[in-house]
N, C-alpha and C. Protein backbone atom coordinates (compact mmCIF):
# COMPACT_ATOMS: atom_id res chain seq x y z
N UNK A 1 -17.72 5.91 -25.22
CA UNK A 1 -17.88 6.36 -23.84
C UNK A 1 -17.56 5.23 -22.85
N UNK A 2 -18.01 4.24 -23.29
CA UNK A 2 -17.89 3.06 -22.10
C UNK A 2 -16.24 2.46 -21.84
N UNK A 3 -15.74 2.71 -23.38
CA UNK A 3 -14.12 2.25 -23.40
C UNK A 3 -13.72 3.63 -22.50
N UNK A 4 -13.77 4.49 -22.93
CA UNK A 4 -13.38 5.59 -21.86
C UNK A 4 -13.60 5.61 -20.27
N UNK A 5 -14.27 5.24 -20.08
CA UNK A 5 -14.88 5.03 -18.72
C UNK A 5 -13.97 3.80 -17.71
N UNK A 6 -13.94 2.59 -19.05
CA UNK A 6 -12.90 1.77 -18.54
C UNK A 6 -11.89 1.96 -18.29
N UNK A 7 -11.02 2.90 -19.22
CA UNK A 7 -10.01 3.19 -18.89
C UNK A 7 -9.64 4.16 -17.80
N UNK A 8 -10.51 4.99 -17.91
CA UNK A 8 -10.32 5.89 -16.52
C UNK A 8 -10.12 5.10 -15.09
N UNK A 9 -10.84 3.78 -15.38
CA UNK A 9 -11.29 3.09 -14.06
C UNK A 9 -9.50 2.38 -14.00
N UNK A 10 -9.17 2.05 -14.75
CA UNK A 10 -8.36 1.11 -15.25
C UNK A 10 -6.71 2.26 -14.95
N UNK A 11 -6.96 3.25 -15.30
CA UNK A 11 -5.57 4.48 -14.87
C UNK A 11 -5.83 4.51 -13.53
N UNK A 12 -7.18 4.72 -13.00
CA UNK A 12 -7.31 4.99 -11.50
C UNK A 12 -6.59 3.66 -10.57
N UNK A 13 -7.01 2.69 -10.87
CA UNK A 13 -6.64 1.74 -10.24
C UNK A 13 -5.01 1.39 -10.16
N UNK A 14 -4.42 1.51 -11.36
CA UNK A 14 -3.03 1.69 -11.43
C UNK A 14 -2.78 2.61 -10.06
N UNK A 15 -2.34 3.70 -10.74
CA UNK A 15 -2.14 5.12 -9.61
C UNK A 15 -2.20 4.50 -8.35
N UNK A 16 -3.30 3.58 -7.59
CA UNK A 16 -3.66 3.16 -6.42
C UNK A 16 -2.86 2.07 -5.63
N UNK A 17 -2.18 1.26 -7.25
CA UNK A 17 -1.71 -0.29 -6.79
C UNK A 17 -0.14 0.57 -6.84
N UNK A 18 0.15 1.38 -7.84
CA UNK A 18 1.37 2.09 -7.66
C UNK A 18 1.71 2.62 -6.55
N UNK A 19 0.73 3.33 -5.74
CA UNK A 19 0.94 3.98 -4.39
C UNK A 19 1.24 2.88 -3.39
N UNK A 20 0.97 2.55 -3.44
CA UNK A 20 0.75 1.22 -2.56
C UNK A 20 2.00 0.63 -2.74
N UNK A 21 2.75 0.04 -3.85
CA UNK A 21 3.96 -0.23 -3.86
C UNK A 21 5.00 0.57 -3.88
N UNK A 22 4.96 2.17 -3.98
CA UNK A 22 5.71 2.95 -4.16
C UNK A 22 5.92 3.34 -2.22
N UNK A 23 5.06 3.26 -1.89
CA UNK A 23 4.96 3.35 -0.10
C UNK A 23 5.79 2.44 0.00
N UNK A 24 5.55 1.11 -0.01
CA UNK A 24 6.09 0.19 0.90
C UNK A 24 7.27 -0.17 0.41
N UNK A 25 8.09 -0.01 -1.00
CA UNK A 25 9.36 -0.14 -1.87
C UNK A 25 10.07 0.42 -2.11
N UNK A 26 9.57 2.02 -1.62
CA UNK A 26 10.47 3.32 -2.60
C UNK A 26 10.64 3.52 -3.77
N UNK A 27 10.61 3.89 -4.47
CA UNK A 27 10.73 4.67 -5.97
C UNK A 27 11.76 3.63 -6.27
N UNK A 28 12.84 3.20 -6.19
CA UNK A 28 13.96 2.45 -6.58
C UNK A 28 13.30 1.11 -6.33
N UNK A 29 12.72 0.63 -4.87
CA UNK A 29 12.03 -0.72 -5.26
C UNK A 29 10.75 -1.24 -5.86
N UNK A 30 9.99 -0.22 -6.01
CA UNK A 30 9.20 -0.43 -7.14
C UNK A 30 8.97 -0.75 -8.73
N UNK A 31 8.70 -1.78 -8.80
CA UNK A 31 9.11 -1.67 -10.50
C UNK A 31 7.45 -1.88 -11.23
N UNK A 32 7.46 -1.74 -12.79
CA UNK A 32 6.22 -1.84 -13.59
C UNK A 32 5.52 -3.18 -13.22
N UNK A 33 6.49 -4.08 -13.27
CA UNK A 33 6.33 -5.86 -13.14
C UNK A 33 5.36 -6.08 -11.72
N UNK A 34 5.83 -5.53 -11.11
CA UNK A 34 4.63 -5.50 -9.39
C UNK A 34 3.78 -4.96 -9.10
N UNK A 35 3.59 -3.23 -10.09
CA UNK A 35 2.67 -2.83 -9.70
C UNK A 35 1.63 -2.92 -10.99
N UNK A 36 2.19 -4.00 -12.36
CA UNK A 36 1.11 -4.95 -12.97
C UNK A 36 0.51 -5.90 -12.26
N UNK A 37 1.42 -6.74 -11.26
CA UNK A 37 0.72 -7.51 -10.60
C UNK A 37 -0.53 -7.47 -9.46
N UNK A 38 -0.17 -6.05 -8.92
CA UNK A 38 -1.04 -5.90 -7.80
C UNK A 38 -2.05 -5.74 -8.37
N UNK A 39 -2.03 -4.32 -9.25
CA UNK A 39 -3.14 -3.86 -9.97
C UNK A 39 -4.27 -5.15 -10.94
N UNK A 40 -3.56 -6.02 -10.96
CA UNK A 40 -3.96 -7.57 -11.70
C UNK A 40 -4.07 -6.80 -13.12
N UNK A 41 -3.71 -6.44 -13.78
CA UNK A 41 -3.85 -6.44 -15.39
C UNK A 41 -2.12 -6.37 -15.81
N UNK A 42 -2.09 -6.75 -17.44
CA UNK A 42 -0.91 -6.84 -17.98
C UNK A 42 0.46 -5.71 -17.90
N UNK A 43 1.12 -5.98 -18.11
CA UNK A 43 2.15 -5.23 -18.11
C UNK A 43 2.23 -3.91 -19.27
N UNK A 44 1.56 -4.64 -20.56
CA UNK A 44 1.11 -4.00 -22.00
C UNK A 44 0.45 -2.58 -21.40
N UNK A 45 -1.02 -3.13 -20.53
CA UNK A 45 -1.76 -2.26 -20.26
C UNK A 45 -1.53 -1.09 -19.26
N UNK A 46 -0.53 -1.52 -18.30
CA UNK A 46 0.71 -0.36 -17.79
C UNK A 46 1.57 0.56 -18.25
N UNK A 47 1.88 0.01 -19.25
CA UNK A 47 2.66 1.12 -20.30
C UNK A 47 2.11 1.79 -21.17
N UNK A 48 1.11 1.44 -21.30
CA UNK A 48 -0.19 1.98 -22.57
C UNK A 48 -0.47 3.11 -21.46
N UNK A 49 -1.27 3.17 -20.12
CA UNK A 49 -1.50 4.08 -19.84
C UNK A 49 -0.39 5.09 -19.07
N UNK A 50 1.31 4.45 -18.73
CA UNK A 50 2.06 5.31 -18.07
C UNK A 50 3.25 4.64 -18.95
N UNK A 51 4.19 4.98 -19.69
CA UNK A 51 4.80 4.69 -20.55
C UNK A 51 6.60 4.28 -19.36
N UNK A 52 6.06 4.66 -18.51
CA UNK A 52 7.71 5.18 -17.82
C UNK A 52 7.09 4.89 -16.46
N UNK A 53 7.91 4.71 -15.35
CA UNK A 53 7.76 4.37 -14.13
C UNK A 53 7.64 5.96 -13.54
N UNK A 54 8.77 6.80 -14.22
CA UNK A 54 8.28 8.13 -13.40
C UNK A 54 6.90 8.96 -14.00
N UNK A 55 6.61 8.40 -14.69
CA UNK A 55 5.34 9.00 -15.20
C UNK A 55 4.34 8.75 -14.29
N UNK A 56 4.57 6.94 -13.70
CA UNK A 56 3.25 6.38 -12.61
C UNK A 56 3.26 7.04 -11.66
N UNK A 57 5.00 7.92 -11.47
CA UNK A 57 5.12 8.39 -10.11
C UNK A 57 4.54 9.80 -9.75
N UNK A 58 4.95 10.22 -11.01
CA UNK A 58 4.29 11.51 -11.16
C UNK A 58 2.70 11.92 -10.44
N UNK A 59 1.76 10.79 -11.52
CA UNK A 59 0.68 10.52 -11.03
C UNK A 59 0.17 10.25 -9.88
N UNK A 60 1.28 9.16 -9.37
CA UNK A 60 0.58 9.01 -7.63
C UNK A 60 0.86 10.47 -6.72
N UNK A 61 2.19 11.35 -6.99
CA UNK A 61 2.26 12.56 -6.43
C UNK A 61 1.17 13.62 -6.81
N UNK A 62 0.73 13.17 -7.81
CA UNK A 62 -0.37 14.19 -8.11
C UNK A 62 -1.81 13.67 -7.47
N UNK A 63 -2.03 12.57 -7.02
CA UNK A 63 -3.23 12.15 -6.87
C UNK A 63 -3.13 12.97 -5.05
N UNK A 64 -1.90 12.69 -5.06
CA UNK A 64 -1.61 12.68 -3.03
C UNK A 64 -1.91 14.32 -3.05
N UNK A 65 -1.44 14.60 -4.03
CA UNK A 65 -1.46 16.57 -3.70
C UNK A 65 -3.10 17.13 -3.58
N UNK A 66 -3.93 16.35 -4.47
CA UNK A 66 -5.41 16.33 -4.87
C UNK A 66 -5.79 16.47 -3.91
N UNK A 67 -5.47 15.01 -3.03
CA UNK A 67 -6.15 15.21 -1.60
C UNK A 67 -6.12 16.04 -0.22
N UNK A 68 -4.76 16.04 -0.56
CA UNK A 68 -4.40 17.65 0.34
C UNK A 68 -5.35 18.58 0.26
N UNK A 69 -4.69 18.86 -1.12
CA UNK A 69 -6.09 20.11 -1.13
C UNK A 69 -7.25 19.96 -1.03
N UNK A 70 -8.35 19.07 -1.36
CA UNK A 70 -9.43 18.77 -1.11
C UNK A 70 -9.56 19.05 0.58
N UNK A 71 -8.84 18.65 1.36
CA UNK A 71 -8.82 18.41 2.63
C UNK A 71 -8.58 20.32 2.87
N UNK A 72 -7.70 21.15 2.57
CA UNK A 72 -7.58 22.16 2.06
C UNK A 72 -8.78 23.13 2.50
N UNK A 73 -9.70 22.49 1.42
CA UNK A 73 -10.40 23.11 0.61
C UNK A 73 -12.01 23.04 1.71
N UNK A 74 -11.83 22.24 2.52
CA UNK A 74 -13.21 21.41 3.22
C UNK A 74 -12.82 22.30 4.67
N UNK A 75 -11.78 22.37 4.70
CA UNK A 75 -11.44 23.54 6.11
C UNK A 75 -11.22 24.78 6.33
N UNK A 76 -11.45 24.94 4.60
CA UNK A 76 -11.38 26.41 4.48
C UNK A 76 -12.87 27.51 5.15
N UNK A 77 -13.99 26.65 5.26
CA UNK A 77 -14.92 27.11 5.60
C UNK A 77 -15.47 26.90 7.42
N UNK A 78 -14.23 27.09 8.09
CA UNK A 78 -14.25 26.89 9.43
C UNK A 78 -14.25 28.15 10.23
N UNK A 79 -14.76 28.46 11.78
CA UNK A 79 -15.15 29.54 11.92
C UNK A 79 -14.34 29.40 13.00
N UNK A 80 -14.21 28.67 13.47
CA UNK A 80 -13.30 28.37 15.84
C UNK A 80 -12.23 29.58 15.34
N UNK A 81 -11.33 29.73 16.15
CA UNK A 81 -10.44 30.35 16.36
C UNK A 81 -9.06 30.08 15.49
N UNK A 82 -8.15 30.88 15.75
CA UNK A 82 -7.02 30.27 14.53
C UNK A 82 -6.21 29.07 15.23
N UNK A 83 -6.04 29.28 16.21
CA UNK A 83 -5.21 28.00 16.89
C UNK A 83 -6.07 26.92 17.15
N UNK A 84 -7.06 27.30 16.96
CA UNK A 84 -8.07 25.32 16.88
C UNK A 84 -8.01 25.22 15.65
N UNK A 85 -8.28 25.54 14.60
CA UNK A 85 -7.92 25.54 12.94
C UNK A 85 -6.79 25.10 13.08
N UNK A 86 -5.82 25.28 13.50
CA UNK A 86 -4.36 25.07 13.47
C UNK A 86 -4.66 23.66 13.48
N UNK A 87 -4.81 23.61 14.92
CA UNK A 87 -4.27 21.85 15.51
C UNK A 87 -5.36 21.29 14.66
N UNK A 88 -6.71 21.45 14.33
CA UNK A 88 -7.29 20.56 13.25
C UNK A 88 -6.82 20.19 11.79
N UNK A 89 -6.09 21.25 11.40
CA UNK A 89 -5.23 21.32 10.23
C UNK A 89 -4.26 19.83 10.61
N UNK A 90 -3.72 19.85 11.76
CA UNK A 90 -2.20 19.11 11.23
C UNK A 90 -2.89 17.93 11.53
N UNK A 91 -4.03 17.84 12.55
CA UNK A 91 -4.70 16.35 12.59
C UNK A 91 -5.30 15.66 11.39
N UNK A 92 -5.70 16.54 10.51
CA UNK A 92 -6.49 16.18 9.10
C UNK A 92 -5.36 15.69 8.39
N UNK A 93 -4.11 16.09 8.63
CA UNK A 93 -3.02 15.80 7.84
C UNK A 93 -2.59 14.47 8.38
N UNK A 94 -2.42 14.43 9.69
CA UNK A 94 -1.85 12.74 10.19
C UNK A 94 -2.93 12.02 9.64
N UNK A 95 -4.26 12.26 9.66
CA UNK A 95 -5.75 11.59 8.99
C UNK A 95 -4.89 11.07 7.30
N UNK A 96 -4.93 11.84 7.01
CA UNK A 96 -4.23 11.35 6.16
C UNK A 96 -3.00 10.88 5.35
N UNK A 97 -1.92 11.33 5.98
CA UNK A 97 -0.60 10.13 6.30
C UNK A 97 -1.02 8.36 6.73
N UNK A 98 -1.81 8.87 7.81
CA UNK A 98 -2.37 7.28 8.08
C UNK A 98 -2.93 6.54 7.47
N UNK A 99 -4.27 7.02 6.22
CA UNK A 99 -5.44 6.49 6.21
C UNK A 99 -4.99 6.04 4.56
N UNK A 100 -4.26 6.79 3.79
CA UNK A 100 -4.07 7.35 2.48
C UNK A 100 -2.81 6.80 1.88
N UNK A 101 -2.95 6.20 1.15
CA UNK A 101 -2.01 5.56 0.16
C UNK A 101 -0.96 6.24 -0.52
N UNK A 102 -1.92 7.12 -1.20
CA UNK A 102 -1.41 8.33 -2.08
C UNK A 102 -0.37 9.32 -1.72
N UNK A 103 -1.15 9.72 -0.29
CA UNK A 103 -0.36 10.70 0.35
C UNK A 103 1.17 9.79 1.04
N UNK A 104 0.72 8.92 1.53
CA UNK A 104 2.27 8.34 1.96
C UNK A 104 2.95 8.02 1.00
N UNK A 105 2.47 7.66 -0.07
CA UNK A 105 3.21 7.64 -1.18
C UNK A 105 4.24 9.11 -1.94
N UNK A 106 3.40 9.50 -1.88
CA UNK A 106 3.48 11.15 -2.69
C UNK A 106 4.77 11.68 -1.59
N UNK A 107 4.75 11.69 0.07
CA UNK A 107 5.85 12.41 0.58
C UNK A 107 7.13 11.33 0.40
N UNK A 108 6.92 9.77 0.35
CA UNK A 108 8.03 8.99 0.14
C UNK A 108 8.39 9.46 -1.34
N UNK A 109 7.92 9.71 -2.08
CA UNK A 109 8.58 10.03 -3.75
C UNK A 109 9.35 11.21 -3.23
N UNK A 110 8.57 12.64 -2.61
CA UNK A 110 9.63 13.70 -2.53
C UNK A 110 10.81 13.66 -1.90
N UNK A 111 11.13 12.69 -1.26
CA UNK A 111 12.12 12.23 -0.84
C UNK A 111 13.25 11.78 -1.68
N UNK A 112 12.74 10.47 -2.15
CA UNK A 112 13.66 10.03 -2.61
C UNK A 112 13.81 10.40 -4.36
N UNK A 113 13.40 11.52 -4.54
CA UNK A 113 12.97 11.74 -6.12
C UNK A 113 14.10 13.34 -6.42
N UNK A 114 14.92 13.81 -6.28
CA UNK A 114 15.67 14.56 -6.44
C UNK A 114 15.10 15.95 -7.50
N UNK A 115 15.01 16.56 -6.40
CA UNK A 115 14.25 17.78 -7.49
C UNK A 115 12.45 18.11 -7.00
N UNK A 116 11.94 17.26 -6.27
CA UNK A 116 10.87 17.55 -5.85
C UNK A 116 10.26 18.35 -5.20
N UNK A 117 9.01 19.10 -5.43
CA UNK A 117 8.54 20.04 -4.64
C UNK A 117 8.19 19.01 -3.36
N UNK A 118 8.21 19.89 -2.38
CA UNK A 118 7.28 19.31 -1.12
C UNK A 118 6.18 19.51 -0.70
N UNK A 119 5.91 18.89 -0.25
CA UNK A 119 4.10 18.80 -0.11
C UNK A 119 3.70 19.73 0.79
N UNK A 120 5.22 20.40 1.66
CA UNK A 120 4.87 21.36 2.64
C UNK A 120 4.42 22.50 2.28
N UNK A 121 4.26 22.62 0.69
CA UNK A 121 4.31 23.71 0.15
C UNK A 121 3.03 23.84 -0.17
N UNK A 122 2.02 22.86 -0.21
CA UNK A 122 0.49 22.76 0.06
C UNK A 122 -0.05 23.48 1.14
N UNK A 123 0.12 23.08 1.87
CA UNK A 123 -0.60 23.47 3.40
C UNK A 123 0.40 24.27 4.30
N UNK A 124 1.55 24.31 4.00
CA UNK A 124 2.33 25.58 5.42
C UNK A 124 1.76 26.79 5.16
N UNK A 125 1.47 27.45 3.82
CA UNK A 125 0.95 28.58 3.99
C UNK A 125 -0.02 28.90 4.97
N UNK A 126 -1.19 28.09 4.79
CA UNK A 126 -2.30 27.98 5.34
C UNK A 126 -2.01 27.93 7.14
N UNK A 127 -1.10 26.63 7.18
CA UNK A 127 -0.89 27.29 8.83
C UNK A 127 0.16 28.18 8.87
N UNK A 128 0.83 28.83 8.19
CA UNK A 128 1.80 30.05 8.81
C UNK A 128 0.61 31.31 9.02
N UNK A 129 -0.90 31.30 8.12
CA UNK A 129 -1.09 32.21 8.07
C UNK A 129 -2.77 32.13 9.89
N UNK A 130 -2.71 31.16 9.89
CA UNK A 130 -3.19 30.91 10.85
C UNK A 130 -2.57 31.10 12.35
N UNK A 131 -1.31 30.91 12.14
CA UNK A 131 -0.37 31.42 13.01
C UNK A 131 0.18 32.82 13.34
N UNK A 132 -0.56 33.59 12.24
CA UNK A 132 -0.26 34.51 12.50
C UNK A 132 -1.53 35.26 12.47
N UNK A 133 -2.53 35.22 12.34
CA UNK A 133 -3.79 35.21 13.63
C UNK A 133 -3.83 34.84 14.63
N UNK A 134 -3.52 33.90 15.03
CA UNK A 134 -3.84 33.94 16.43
C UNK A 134 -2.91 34.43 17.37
N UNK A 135 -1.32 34.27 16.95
CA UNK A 135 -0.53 35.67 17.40
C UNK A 135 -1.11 37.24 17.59
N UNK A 136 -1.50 37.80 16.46
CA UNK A 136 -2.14 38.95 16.45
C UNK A 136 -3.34 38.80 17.69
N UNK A 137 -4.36 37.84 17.50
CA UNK A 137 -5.58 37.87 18.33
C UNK A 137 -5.12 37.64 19.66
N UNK A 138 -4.00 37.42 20.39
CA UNK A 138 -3.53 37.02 21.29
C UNK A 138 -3.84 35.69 22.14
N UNK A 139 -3.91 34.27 20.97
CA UNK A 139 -4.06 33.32 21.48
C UNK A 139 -3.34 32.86 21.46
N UNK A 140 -1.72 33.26 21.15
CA UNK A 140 -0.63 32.46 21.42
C UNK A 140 0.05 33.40 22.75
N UNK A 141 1.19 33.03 23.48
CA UNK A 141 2.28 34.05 24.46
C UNK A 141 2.39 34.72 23.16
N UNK A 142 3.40 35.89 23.78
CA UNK A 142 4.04 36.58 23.79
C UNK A 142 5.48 35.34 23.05
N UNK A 143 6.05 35.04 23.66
CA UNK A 143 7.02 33.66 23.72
C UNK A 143 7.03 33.20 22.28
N UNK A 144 5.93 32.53 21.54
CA UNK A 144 5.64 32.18 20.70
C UNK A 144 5.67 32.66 19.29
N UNK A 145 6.46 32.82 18.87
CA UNK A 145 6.68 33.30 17.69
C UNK A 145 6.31 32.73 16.52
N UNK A 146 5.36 33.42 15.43
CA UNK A 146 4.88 32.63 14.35
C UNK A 146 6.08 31.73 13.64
N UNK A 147 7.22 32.23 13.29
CA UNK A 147 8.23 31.75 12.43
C UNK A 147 8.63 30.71 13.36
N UNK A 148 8.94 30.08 14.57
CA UNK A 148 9.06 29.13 15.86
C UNK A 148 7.82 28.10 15.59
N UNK A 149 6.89 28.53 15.58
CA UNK A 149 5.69 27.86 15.96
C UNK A 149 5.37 26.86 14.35
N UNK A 150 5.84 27.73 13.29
CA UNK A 150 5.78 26.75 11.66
C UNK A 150 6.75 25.84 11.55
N UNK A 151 7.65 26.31 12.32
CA UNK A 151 9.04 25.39 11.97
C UNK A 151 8.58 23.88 13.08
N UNK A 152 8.00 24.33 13.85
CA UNK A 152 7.47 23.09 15.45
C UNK A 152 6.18 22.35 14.37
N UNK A 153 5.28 23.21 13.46
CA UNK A 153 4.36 22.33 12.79
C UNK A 153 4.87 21.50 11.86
N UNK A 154 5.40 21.93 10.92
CA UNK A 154 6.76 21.17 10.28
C UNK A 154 7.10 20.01 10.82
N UNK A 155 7.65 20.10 11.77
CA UNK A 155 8.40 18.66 12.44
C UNK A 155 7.00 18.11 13.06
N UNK A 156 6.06 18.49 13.91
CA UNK A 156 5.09 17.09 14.25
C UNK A 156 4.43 16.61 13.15
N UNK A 157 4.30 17.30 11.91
CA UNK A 157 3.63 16.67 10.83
C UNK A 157 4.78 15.55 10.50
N UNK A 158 5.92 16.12 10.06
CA UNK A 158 7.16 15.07 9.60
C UNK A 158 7.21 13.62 10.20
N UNK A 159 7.17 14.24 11.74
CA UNK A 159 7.62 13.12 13.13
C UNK A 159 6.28 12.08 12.92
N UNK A 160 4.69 12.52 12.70
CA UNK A 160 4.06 11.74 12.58
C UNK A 160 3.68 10.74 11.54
N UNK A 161 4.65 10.88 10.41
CA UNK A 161 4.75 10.00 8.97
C UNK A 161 5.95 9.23 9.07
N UNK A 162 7.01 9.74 10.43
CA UNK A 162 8.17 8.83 10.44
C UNK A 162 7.86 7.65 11.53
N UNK A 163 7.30 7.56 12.14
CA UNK A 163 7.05 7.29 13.69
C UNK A 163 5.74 6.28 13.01
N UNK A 164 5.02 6.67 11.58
CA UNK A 164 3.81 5.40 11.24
C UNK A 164 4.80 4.46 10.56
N UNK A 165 5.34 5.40 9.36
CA UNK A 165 6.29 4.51 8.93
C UNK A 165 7.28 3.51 9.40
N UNK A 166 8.32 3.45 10.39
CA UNK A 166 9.03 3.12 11.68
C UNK A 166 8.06 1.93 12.17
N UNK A 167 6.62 2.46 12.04
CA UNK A 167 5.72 0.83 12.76
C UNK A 167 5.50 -0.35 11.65
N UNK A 168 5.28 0.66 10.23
CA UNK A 168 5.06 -0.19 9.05
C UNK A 168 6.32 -1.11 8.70
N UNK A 169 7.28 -0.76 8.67
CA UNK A 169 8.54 -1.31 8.65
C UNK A 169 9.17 -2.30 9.29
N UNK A 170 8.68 -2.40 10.30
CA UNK A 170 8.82 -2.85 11.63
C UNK A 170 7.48 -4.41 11.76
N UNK A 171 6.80 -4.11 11.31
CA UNK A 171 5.53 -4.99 11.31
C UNK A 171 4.54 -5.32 12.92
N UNK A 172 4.91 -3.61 13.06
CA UNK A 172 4.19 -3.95 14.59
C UNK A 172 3.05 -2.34 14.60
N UNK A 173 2.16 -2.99 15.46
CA UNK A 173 1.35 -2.07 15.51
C UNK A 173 1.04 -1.10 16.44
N UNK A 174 1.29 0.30 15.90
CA UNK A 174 1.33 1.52 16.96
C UNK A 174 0.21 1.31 18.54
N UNK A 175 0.67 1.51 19.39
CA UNK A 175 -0.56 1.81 20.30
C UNK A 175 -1.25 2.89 20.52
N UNK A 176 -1.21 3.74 19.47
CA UNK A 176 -2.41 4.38 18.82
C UNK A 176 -2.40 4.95 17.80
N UNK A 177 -3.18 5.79 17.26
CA UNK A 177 -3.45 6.15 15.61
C UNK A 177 -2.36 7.22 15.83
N UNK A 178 -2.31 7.60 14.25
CA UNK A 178 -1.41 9.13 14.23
C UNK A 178 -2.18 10.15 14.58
N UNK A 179 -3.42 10.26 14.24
CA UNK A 179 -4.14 10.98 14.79
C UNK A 179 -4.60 11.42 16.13
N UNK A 180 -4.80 10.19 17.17
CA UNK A 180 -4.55 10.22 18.43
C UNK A 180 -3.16 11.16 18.86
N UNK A 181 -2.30 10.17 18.52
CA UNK A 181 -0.67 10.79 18.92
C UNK A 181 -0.82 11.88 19.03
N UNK A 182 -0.67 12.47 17.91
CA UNK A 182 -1.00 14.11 17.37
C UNK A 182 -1.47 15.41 18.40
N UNK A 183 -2.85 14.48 18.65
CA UNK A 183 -3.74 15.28 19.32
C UNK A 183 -3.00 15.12 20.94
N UNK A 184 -2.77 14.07 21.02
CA UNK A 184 -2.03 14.10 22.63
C UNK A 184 -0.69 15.12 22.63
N UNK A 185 0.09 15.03 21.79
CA UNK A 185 1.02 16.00 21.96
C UNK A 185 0.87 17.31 21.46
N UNK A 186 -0.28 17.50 20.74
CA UNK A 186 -0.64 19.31 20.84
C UNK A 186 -1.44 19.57 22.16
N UNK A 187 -1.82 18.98 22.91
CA UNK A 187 -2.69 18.93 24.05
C UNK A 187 -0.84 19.60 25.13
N UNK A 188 -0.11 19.13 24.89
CA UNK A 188 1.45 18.83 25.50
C UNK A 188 1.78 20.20 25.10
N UNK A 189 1.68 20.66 23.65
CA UNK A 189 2.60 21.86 23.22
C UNK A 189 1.28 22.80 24.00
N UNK A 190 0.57 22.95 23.40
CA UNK A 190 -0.79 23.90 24.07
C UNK A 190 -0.47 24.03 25.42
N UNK A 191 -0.77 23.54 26.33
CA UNK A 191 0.00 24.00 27.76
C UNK A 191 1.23 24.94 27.92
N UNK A 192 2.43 25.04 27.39
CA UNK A 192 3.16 26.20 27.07
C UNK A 192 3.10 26.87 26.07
N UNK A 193 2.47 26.84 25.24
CA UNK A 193 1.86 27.84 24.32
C UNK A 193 1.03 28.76 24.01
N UNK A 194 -0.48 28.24 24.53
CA UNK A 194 -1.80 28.88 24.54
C UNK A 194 -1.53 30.12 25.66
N UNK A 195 -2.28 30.96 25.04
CA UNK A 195 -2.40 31.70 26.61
C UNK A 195 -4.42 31.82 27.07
N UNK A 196 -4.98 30.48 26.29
CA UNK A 196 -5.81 29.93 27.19
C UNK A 196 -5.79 28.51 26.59
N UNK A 197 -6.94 28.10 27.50
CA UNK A 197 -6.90 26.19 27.43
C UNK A 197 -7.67 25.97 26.07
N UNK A 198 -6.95 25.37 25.37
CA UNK A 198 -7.46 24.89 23.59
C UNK A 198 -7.14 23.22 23.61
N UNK A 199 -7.93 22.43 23.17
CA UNK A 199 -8.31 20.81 23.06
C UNK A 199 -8.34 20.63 21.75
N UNK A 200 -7.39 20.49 20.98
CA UNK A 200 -7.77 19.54 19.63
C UNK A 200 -8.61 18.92 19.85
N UNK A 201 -9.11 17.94 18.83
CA UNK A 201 -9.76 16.69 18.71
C UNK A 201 -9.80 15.88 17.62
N UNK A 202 -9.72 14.88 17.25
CA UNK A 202 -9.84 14.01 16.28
C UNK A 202 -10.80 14.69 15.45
């Protein structure tokens, strides 16, 4: 039990030091040799538990999807309206683009990993179908079209993982969170959208 335990601790931690270099290197600059080093254990003990680099990768995409859904799963029991669900939805999501290893990791792999599902495929349901409540309930115009309005969530989720990334790269620091951002420019879309006054919030 206790060797088991270690090792769990010991795969977990991998997965973590992998994300972490798979963020900041890309799938192509990441190699076993660095993310032995970060993780501080041998190289032996890297291949023992992920035999292949896309295997580690696998894993960190799977850890990032976990949390999605968890996040998912914690908002599923919300009562406000569908268009405050909405904008809390995509804020929980910059929450975690920003905060989350995994997850920035996990959308940089679908990228550059040929053949990958996207992560949009987690959570768009959830807001297309939110979007199309509050269409029906008449908290969007007329104007606003659900299929318009997923394709606009789409891109501020995208825009807010390119725009952190862009700072990470850069080595300078945003003048404010993604989460802030977020909320300031659904505050922006909401004004021609709502057909009453709705406030995200962090």
């Amino acid at each position: 039990m206790v060797k088991q335990e270690r090792a769990a601790r010991t795969r977990e931690g991998l997965v973590h030091a992998a994300a972490s270099q798979f963020d900041l290197d890309g799938y192509a600059g990441a190699s076993l040799v660095r993310i032995s080093k970060a993780a501080g254990i041998s190289l032996g003990a890297v291949t023992f538990h992920f035999p292949s680099k896309a295997e580690l990768a696998e894993a960190v995409e799977s850890q990032g999807r976990a949390q999605v859904r968890a996040t998912l799963s914690r908002m599923a029991v919300g009562s406000a309206p569908a268009l405050e669900q909405l904008g809390e939805l995509t804020l929980e999501l910059a929450r975690l683009i920003e905060q989350e290893d995994t997850v920035r990791a996990m959308v940089r792999l679908e990228r550059e990993r040929p053949g990958r599902a996207h992560w949009s495929e987690i959570w768009l349901p959830t807001a297309d179908e939110l979007l199309r409540r509050a269409y029906d309930s008449g908290e969007l115009r007329a104007s606003a079209q659900p299929e318009a309005m997923s394709t606009l969530v789409v891109h501020l989720i995208a825009g807010a993982e390119i725009t952190l990334r862009r700072h990470r790269a850069a080595g300078t620091a945003p003048s404010e969170g993604a989460v802030d951002l977020l909320a300031r420019i659904w505050q922006l879309v909401l004004t021609g959208i709502s057909a009453r006054r709705i406030t995200p919030g962090p």
